[in-house]
N, C-alpha and C. Protein backbone atom coordinates (compact mmCIF):
# COMPACT_ATOMS: atom_id res chain seq x y z
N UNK A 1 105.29 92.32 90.58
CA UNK A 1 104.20 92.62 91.51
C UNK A 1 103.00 91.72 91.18
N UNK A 2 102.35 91.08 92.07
CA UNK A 2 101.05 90.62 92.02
C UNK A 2 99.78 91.13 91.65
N UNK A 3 99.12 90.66 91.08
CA UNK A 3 98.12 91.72 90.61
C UNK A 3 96.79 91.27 91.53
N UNK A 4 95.70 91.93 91.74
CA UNK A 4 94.70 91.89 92.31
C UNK A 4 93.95 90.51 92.23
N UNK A 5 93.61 90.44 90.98
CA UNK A 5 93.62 89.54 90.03
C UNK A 5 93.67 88.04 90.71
N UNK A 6 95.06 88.19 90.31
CA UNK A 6 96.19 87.05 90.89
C UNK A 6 96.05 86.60 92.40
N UNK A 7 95.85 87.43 93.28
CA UNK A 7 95.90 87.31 94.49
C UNK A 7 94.64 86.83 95.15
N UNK A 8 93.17 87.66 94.47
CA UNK A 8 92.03 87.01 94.40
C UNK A 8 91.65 85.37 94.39
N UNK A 9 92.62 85.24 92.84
CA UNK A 9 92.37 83.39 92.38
C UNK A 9 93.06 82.62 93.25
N UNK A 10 94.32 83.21 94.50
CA UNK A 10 94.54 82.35 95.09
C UNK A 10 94.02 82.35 96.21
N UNK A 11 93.16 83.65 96.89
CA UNK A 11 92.10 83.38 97.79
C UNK A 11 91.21 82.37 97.06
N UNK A 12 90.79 82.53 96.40
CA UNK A 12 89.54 81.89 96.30
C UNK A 12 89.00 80.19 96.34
N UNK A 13 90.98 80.14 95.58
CA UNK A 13 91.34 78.64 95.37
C UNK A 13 91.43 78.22 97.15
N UNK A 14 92.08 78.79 97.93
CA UNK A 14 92.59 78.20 99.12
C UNK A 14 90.88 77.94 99.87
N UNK A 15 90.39 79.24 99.81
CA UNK A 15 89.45 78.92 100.98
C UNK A 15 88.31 78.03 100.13
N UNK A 16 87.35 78.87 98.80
CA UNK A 16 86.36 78.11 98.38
C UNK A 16 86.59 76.68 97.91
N UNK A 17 87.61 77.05 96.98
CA UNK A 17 88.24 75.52 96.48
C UNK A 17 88.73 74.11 97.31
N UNK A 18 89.37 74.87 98.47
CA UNK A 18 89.97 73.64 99.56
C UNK A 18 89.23 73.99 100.79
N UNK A 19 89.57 74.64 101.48
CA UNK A 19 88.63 74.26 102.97
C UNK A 19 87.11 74.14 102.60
N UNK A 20 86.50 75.15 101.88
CA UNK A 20 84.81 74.78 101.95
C UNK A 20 85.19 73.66 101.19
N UNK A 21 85.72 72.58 100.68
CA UNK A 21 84.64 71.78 100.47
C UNK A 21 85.21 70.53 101.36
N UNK A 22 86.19 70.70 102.09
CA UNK A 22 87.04 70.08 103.10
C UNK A 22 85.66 69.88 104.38
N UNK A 23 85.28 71.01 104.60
CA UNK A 23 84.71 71.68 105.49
C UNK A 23 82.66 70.84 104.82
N UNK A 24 82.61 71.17 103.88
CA UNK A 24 81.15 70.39 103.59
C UNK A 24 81.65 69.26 103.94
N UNK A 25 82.62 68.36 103.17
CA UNK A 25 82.85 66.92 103.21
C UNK A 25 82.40 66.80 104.51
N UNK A 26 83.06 66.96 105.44
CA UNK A 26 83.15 67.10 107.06
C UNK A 26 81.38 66.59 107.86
N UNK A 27 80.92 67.89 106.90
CA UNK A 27 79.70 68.11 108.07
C UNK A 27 78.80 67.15 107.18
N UNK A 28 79.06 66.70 105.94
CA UNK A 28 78.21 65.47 105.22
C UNK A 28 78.36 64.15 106.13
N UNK A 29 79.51 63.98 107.01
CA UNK A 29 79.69 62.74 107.43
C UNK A 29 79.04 62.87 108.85
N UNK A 30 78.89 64.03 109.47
CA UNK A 30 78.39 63.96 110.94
C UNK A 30 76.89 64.67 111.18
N UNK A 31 75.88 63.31 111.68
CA UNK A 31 74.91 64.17 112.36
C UNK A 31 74.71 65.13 112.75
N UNK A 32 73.38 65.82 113.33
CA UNK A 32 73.17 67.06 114.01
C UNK A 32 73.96 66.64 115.90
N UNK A 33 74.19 65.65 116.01
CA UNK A 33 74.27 65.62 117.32
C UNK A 33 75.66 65.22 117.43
N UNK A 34 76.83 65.25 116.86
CA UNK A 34 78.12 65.04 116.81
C UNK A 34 78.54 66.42 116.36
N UNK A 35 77.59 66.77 115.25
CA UNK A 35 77.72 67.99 114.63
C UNK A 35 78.36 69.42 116.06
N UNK A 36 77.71 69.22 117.20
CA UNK A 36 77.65 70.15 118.55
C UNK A 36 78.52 69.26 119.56
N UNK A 37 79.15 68.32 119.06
CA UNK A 37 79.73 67.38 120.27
C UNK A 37 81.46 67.81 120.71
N UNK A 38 81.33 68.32 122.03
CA UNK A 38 82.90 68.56 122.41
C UNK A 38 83.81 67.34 122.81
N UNK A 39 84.65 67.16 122.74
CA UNK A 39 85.62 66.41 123.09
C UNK A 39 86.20 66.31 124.52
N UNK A 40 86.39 67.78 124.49
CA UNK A 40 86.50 67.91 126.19
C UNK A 40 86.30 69.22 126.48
N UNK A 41 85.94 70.07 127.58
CA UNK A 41 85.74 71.36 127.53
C UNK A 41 86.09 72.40 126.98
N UNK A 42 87.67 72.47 126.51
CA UNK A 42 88.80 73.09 126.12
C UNK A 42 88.76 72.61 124.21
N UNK A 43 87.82 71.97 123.93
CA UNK A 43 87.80 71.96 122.51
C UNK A 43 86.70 71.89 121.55
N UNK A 44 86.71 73.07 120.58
CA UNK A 44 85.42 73.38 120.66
C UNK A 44 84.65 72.59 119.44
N UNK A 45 83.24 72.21 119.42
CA UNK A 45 82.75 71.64 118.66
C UNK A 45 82.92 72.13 117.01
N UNK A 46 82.96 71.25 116.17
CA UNK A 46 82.53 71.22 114.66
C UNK A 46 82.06 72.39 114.55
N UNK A 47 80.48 72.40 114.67
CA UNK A 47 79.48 73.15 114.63
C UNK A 47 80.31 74.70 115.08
N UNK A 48 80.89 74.74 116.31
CA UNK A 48 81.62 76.17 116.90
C UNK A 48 82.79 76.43 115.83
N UNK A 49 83.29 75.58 115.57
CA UNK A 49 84.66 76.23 114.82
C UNK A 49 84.21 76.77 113.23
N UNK A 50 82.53 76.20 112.90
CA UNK A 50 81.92 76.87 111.56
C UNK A 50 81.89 78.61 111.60
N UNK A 51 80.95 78.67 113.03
CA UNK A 51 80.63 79.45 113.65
C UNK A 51 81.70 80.40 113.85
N UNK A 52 83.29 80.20 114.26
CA UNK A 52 83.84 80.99 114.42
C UNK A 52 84.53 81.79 113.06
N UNK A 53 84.72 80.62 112.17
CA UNK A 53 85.21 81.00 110.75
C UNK A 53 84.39 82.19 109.90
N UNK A 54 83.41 81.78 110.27
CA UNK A 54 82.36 82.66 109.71
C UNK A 54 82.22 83.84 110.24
N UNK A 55 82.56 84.06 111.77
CA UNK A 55 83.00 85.18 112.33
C UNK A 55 84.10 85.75 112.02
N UNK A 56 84.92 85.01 112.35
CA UNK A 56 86.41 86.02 112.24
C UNK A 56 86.69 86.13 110.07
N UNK A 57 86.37 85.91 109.25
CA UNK A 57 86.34 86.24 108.08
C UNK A 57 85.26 87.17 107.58
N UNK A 58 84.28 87.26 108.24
CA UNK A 58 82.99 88.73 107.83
C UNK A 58 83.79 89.75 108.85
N UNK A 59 84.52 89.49 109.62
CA UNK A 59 85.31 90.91 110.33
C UNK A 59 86.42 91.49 109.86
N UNK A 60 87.47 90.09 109.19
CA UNK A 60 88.24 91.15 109.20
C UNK A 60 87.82 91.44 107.13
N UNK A 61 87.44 90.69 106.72
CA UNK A 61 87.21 91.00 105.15
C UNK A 61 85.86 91.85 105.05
N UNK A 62 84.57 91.52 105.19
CA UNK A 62 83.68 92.66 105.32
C UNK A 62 84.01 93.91 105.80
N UNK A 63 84.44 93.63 107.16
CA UNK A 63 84.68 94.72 107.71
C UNK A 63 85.69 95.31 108.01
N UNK A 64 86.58 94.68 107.67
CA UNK A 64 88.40 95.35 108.15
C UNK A 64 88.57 95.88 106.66
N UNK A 65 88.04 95.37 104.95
CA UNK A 65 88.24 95.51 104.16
C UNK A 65 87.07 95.81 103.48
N UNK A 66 86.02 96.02 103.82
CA UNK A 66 85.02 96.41 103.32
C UNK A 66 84.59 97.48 103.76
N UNK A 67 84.54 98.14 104.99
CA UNK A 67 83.71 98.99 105.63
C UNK A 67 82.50 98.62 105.84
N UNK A 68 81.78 97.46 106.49
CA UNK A 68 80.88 96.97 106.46
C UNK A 68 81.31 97.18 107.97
N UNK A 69 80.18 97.38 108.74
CA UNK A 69 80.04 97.68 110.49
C UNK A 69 80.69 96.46 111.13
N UNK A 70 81.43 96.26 112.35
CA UNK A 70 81.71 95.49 113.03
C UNK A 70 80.44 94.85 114.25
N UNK A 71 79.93 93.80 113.42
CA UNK A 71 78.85 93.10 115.08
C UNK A 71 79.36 92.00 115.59
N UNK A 72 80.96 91.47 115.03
CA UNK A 72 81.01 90.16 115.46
C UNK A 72 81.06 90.22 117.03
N UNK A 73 80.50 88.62 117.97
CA UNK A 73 80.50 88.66 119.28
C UNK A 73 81.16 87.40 119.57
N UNK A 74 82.48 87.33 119.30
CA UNK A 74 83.48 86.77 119.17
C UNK A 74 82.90 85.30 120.15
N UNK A 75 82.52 85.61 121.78
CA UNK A 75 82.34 84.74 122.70
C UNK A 75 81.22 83.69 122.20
N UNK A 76 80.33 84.55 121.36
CA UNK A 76 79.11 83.58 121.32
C UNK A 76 78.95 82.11 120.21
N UNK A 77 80.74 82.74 119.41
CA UNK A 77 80.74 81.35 118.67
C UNK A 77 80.86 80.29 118.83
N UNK A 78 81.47 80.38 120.24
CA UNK A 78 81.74 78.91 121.31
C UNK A 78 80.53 78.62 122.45
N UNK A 79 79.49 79.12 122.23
CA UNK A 79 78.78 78.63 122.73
C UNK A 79 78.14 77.68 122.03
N UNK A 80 76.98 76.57 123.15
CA UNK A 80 76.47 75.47 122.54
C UNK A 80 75.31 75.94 121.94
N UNK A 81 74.73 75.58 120.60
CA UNK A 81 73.91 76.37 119.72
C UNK A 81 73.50 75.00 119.10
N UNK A 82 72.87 74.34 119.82
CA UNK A 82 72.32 72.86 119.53
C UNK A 82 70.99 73.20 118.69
N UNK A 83 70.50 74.35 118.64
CA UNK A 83 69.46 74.48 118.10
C UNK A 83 69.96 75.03 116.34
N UNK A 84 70.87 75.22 116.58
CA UNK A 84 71.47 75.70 114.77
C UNK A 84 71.67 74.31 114.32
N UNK A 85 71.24 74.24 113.16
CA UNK A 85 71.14 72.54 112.60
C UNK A 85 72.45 72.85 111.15
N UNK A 86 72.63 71.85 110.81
CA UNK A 86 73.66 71.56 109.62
C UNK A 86 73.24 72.63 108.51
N UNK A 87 72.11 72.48 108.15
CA UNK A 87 71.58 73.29 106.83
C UNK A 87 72.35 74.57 106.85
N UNK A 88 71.77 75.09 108.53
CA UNK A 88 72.22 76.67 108.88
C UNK A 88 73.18 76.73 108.69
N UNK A 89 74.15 76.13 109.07
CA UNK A 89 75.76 76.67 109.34
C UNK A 89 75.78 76.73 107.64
N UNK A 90 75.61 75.36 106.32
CA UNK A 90 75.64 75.42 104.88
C UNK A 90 75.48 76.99 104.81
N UNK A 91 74.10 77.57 105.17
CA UNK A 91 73.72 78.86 104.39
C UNK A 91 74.62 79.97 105.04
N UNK A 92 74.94 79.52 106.02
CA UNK A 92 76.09 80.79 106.58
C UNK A 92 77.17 80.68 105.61
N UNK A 93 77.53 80.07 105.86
CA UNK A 93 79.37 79.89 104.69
C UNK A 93 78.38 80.05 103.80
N UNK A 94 78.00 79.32 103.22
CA UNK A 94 77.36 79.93 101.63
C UNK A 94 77.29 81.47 101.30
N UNK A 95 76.33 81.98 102.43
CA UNK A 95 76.16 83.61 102.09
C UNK A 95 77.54 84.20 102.64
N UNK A 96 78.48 84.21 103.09
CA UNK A 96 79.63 84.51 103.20
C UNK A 96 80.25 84.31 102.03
N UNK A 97 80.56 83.19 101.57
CA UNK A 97 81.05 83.56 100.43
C UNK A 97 80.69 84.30 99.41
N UNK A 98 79.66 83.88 98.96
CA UNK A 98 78.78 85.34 98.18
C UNK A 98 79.43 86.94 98.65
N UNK A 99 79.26 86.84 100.10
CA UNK A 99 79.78 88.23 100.38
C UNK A 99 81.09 88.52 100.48
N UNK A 100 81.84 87.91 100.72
CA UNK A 100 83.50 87.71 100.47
C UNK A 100 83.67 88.71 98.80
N UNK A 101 83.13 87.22 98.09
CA UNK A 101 83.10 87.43 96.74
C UNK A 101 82.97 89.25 96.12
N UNK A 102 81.78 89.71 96.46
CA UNK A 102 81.57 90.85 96.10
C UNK A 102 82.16 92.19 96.84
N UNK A 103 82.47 91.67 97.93
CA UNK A 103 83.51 92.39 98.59
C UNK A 103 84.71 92.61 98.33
N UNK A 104 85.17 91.38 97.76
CA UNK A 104 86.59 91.50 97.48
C UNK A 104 86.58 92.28 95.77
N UNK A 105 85.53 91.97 95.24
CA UNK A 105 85.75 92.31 93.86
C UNK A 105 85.61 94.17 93.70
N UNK A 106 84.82 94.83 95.01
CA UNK A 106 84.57 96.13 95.01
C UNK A 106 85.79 96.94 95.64
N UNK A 107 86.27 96.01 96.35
CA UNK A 107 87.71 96.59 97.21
C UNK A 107 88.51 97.38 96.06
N UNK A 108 88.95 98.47 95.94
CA UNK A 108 90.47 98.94 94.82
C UNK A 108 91.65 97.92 95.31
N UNK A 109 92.20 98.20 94.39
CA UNK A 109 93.78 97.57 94.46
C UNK A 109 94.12 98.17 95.44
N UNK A 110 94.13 99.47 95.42
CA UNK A 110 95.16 100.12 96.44
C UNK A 110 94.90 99.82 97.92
N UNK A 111 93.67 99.43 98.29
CA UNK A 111 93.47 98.78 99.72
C UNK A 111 94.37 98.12 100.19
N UNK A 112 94.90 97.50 99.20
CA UNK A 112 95.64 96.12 99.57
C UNK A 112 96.96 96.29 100.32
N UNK A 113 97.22 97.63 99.93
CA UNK A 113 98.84 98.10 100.69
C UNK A 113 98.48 99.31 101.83
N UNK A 114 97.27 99.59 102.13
CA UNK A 114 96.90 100.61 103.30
C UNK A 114 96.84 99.09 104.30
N UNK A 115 97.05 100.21 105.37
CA UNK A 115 96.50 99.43 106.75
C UNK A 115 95.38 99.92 107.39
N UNK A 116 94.72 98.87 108.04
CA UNK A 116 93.54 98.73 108.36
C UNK A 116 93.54 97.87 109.87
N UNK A 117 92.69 98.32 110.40
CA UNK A 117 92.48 98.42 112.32
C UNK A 117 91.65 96.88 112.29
N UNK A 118 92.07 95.96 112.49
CA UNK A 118 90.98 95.04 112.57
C UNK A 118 91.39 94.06 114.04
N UNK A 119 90.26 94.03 115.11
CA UNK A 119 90.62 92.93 115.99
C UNK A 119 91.93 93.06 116.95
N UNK A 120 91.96 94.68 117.07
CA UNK A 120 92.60 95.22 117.38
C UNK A 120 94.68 95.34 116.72
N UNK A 121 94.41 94.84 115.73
CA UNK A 121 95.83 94.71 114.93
C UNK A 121 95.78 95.62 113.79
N UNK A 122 97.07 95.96 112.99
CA UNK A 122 97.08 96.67 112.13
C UNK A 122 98.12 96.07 111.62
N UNK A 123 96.82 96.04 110.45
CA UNK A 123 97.23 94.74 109.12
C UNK A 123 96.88 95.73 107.84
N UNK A 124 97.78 95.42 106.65
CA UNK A 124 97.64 95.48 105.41
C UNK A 124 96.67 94.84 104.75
N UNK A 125 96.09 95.04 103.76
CA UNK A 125 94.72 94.49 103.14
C UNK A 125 95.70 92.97 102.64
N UNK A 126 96.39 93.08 102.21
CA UNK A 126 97.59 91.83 101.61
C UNK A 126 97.61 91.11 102.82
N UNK A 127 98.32 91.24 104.09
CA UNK A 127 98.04 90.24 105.29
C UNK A 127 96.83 90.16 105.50
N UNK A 128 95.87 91.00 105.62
CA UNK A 128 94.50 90.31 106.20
C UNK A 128 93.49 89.40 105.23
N UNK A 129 94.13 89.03 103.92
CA UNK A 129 93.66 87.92 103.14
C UNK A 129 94.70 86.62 103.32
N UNK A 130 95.90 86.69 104.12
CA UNK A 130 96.83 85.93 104.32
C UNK A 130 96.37 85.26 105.92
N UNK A 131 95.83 86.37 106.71
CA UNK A 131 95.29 85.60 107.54
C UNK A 131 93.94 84.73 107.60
N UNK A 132 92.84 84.84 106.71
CA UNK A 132 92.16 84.53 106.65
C UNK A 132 92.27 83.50 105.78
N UNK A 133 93.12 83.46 104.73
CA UNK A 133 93.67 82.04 104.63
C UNK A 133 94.03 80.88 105.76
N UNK A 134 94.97 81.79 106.20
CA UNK A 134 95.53 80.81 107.68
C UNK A 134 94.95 80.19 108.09
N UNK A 135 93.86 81.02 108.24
CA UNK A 135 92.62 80.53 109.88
C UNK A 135 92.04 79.75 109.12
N UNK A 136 91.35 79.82 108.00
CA UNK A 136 90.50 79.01 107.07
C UNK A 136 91.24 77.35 107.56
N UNK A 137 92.59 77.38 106.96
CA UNK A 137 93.28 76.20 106.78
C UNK A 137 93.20 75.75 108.38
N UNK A 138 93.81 76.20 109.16
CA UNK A 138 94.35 75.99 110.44
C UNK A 138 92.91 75.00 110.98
N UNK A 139 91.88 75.89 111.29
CA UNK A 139 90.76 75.46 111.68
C UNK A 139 89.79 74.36 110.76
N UNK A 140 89.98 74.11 109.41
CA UNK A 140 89.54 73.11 108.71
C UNK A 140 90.36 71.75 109.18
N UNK A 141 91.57 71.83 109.38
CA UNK A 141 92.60 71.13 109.83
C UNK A 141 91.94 70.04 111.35
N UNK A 142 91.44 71.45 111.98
CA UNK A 142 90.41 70.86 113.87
C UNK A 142 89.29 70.16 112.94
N UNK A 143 88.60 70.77 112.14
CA UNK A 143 87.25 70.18 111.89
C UNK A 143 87.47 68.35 110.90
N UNK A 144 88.46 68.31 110.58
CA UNK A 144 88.60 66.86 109.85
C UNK A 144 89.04 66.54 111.20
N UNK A 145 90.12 66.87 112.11
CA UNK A 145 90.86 65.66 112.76
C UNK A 145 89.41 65.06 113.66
N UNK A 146 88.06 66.01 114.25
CA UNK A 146 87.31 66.21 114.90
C UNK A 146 86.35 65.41 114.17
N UNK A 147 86.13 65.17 113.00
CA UNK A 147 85.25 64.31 111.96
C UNK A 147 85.86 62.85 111.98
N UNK A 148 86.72 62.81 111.80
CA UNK A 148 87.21 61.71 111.94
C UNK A 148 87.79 61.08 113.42
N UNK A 149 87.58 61.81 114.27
CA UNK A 149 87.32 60.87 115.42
C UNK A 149 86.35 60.42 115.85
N UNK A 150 85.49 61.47 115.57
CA UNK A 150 83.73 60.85 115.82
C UNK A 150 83.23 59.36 114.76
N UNK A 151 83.85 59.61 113.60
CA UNK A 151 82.98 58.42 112.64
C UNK A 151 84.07 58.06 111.80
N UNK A 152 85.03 57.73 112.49
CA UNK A 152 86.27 57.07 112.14
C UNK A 152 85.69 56.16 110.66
N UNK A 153 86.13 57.70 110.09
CA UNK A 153 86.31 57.37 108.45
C UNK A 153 87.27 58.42 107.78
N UNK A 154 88.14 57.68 106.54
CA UNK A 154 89.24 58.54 106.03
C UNK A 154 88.28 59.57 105.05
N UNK A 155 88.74 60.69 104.99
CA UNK A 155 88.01 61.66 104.56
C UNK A 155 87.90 61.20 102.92
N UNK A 156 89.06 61.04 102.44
CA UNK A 156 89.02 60.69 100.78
C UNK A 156 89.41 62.14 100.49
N UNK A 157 89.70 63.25 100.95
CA UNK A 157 90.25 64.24 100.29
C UNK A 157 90.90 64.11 99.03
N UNK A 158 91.71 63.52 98.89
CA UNK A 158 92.75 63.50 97.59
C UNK A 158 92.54 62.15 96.73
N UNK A 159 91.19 61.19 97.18
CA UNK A 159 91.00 60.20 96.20
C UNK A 159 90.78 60.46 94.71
N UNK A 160 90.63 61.82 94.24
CA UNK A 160 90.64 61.98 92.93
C UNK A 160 91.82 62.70 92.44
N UNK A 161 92.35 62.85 93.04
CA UNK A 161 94.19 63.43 93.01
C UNK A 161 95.44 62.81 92.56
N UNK A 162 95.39 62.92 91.61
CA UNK A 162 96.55 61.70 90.88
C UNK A 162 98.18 61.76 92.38
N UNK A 163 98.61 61.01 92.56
CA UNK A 163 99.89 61.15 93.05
C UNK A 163 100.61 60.64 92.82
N UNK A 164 102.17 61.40 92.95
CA UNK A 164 103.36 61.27 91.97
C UNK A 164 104.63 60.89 93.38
């Protein structure tokens, strides 16, 4: 069996360790005004897909696993929010993680095998850190291919990564 522990260090590794800093790299390379730039209607800006991460992970972990109130307004993360600058979105993920962090550390073990109502699904505390992995990855995945079309530069992700 996995221990709490265990399962923690590999949240923490996936999202803090690899997408946030996937995800800073990203927004270090693009202005405030690429930062909000769509591609085509149907795809949503940098800046929106911060916005949504940051939503859908304070819902279902604050609040699907925390008991922390549900306010997310799912629609408004795709809106254009030209007035939220780079810094902001930093201190959002920043204070999210902070709150992740202490959230996850107050959660019992036993959460982890109840189910819990989130986003209208019913998920185990064990899947709903599996999804929020997912999404983490999935959507860091839009935000490089989306960085690197705007300022066609290779990210360098793994330039300090020995390979075999």
């Amino acid at each position: 069996m996995i221990s709490k522990e265990h399962l923690l260090q590999q949240f923490e590794q996936r999202i803090f360790d690899e997408s946030y800093t996937r995800i800073f790299k990203c927004l270090s390379l693009l202005d405030e005004k690429k930062l909000w730039k769509k591609v085509n209607p149907n795809v949503p800006s940098v800046g929106n897909l911060v916005l949504h991460l940051c939503g859908n992970a304070r819902q279902w972990i604050l609040s699907g696993l925390g008991d922390q109130t549900d306010n997310r307004q799912r629609d408004l993360e795709f809106e254009s929010h030209k007035n939220i600058k780079k810094t902001d979105l930093i201190f959002l993920l920043e204070n999210l993680r902070v709150n992740i962090q202490q959230c996850l550390r107050e959660v019992p073990e036993s959460k982890y095998g109840q189910t819990h109502r989130i986003q209208g699904f019913t998920e185990t505390g064990f899947s709903v850190l599996i999804h929020v992995i997912e999404h983490f990855s999935y959507h860091t995945g839009q935000i490089t291919t989306l960085t690197k079309l705007q300022v066609n530069i290779d990210t360098g992700y793994y330039y300090d990564k020995k390979h075999t």
